[in-house]
PDB file of N, CA and C in Angstrom:
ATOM      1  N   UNK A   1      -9.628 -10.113  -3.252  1.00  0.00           N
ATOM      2  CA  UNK A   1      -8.187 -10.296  -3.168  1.00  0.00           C
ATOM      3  C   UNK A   1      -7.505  -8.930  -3.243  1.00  0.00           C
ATOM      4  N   UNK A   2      -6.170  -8.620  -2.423  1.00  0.00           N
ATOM      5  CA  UNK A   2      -5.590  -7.474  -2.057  1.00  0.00           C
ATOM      6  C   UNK A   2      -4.617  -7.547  -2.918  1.00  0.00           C
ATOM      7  N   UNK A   3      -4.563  -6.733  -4.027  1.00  0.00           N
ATOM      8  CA  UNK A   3      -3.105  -6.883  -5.254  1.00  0.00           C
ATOM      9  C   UNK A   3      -2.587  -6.126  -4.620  1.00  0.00           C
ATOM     10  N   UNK A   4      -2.402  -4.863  -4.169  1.00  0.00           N
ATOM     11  CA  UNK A   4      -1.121  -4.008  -3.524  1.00  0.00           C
ATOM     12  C   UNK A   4      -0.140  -4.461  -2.912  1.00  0.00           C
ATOM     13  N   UNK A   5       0.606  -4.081  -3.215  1.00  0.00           N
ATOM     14  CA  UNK A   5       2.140  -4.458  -2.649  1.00  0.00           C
ATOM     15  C   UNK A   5       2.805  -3.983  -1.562  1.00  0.00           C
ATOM     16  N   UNK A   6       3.698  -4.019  -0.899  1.00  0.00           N
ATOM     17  CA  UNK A   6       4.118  -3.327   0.084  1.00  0.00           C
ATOM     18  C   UNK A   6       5.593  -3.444  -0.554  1.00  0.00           C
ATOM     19  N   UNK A   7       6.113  -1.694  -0.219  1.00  0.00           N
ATOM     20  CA  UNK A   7       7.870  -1.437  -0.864  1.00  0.00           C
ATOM     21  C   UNK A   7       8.208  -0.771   0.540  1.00  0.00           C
ATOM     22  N   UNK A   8       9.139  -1.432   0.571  1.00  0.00           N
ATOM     23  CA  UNK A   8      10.078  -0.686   1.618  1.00  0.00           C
ATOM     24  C   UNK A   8      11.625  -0.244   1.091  1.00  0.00           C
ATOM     25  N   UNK A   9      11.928   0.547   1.011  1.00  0.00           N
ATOM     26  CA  UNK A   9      12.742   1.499   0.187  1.00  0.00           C
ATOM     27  C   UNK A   9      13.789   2.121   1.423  1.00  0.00           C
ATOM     28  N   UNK A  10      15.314   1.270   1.301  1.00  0.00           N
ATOM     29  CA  UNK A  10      16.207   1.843   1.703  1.00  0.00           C
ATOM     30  C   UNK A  10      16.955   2.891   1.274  1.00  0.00           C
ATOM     31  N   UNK A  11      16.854   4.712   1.898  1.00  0.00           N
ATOM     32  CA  UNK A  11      17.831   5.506   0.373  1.00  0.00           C
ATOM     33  C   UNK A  11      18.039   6.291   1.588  1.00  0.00           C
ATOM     34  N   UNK A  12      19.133   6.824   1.176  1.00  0.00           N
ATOM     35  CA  UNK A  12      19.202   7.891   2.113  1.00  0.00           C
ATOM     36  C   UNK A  12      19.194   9.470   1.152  1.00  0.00           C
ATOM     37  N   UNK A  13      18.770   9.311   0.546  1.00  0.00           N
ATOM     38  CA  UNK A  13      18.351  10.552  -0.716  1.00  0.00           C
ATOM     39  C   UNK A  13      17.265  10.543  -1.233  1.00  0.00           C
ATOM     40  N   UNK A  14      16.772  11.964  -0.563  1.00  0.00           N
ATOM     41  CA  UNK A  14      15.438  12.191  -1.351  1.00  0.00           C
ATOM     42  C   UNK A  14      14.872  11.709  -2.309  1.00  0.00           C
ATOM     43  N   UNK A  15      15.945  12.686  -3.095  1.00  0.00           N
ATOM     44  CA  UNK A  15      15.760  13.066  -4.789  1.00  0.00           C
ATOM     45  C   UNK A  15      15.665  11.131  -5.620  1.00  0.00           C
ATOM     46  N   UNK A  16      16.446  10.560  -4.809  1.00  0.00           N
ATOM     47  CA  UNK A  16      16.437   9.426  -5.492  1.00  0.00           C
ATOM     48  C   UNK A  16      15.609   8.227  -5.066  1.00  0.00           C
ATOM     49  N   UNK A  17      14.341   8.555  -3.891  1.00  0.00           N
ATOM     50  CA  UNK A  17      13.465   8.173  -3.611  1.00  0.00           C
ATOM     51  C   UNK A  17      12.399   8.574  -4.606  1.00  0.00           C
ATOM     52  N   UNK A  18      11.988  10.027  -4.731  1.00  0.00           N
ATOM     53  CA  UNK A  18      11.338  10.111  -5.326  1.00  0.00           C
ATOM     54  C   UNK A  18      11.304  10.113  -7.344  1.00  0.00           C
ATOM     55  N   UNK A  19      12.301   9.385  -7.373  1.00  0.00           N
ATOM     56  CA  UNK A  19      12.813   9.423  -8.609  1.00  0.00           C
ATOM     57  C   UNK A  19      12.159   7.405  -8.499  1.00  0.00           C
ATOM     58  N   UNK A  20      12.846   7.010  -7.587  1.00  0.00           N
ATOM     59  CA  UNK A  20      11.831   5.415  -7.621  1.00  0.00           C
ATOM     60  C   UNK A  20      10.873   5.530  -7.839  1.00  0.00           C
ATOM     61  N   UNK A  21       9.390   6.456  -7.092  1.00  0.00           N
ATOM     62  CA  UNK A  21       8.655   6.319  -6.472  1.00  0.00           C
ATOM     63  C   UNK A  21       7.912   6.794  -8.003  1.00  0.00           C
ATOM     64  N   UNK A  22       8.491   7.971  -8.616  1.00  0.00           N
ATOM     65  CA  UNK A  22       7.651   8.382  -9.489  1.00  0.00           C
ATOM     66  C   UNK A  22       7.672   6.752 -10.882  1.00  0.00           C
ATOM     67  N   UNK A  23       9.186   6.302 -11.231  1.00  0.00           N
ATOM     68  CA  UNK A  23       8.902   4.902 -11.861  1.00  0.00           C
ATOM     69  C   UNK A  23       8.014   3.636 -11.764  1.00  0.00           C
ATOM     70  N   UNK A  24       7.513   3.463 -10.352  1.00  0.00           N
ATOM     71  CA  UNK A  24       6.456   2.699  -9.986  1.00  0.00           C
ATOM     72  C   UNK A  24       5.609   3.213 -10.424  1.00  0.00           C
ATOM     73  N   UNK A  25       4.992   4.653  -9.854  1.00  0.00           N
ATOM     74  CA  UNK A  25       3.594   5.252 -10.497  1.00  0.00           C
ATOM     75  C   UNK A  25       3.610   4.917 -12.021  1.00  0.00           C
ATOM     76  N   UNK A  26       4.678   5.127 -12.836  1.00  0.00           N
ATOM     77  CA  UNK A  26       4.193   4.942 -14.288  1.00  0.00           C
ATOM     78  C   UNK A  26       4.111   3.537 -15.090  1.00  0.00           C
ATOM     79  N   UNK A  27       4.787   2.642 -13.745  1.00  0.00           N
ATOM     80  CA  UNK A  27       4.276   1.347 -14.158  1.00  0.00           C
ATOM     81  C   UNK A  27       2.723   0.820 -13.959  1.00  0.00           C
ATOM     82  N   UNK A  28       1.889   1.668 -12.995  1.00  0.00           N
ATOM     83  CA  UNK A  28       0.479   1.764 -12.618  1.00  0.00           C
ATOM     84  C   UNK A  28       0.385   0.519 -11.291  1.00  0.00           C
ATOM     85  N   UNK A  29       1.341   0.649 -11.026  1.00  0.00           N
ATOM     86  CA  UNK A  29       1.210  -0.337  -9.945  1.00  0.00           C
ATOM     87  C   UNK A  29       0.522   0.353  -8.379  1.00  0.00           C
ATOM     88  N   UNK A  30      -0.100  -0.645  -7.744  1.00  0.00           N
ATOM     89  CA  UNK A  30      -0.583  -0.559  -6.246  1.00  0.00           C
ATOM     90  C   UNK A  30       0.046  -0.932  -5.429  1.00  0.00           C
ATOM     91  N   UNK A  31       0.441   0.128  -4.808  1.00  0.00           N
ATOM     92  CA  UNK A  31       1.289   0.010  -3.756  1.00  0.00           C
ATOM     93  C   UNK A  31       1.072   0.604  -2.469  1.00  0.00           C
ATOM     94  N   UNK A  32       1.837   0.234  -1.318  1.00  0.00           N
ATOM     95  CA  UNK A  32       2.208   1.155  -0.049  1.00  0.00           C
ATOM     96  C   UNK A  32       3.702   1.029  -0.121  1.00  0.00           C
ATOM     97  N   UNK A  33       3.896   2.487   0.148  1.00  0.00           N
ATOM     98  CA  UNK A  33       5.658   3.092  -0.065  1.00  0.00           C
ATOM     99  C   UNK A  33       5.850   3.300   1.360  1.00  0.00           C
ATOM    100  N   UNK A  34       6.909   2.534   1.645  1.00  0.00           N
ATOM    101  CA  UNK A  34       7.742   3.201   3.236  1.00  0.00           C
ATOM    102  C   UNK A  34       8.754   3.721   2.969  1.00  0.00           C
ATOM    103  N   UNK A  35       9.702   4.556   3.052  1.00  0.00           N
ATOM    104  CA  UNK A  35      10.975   4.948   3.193  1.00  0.00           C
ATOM    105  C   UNK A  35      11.299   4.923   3.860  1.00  0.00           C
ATOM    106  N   UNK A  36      12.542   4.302   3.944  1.00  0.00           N
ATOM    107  CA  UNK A  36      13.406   4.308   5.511  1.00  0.00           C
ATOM    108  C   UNK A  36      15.125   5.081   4.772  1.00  0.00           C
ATOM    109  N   UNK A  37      15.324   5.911   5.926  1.00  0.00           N
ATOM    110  CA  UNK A  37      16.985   6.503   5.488  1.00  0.00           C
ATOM    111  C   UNK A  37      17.972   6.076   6.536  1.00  0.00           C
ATOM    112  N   UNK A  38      17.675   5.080   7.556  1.00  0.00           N
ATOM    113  CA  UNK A  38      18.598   4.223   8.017  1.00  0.00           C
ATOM    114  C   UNK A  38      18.067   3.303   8.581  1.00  0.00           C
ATOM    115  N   UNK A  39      19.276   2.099   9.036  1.00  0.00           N
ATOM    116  CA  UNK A  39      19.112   1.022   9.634  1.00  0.00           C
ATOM    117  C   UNK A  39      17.781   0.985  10.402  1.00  0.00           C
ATOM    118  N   UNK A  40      18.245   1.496  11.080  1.00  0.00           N
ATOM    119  CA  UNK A  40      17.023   1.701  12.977  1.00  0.00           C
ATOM    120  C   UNK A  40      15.203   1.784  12.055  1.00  0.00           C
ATOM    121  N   UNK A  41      15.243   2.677  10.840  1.00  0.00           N
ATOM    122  CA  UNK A  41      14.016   2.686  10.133  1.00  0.00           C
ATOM    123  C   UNK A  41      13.621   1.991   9.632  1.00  0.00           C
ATOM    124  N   UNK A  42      14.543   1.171   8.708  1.00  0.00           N
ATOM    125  CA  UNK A  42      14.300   0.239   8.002  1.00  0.00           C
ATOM    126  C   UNK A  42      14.257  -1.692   8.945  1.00  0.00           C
ATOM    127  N   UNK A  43      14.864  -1.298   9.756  1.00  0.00           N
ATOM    128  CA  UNK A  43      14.451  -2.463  10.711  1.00  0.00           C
ATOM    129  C   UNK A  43      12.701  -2.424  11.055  1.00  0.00           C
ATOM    130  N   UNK A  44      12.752  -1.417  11.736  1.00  0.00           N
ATOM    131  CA  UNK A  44      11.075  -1.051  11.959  1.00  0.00           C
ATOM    132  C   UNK A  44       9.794  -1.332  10.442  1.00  0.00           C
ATOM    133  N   UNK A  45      10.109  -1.312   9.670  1.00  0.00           N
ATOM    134  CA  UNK A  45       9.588  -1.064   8.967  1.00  0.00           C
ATOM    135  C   UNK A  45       9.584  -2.414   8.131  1.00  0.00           C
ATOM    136  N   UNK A  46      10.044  -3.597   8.192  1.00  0.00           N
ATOM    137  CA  UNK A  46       9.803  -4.470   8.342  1.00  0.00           C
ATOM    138  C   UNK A  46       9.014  -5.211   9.499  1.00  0.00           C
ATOM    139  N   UNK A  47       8.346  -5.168  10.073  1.00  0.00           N
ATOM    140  CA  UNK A  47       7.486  -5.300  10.928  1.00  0.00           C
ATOM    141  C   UNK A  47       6.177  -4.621  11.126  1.00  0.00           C
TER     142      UNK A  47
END
């Protein structure tokens, strides 16, 4: 069984992506991280 998760992460700021990204890591969770910084990305990226 596949526990990882999939996040898709709307931001249009770095700093506050990687400010998510580092809170997941210290929850120890498995994940795949997408970032999207607009619409057009984040459409895609659902799919």
């Amino acid at each position: 069984m596949n526990n990882k998760i999939k996040i898709l992460h709307l931001e249009d700021s770095i700093n506050d992506s990687v400010l998510i990204r580092s809170m997941i890591d210290k929850g120890g969770i498995v994940y795949d991280y997408f970032w999207a910084v607009n619409e057009k990305d984040y459409l895609s990226g659902l799919y």
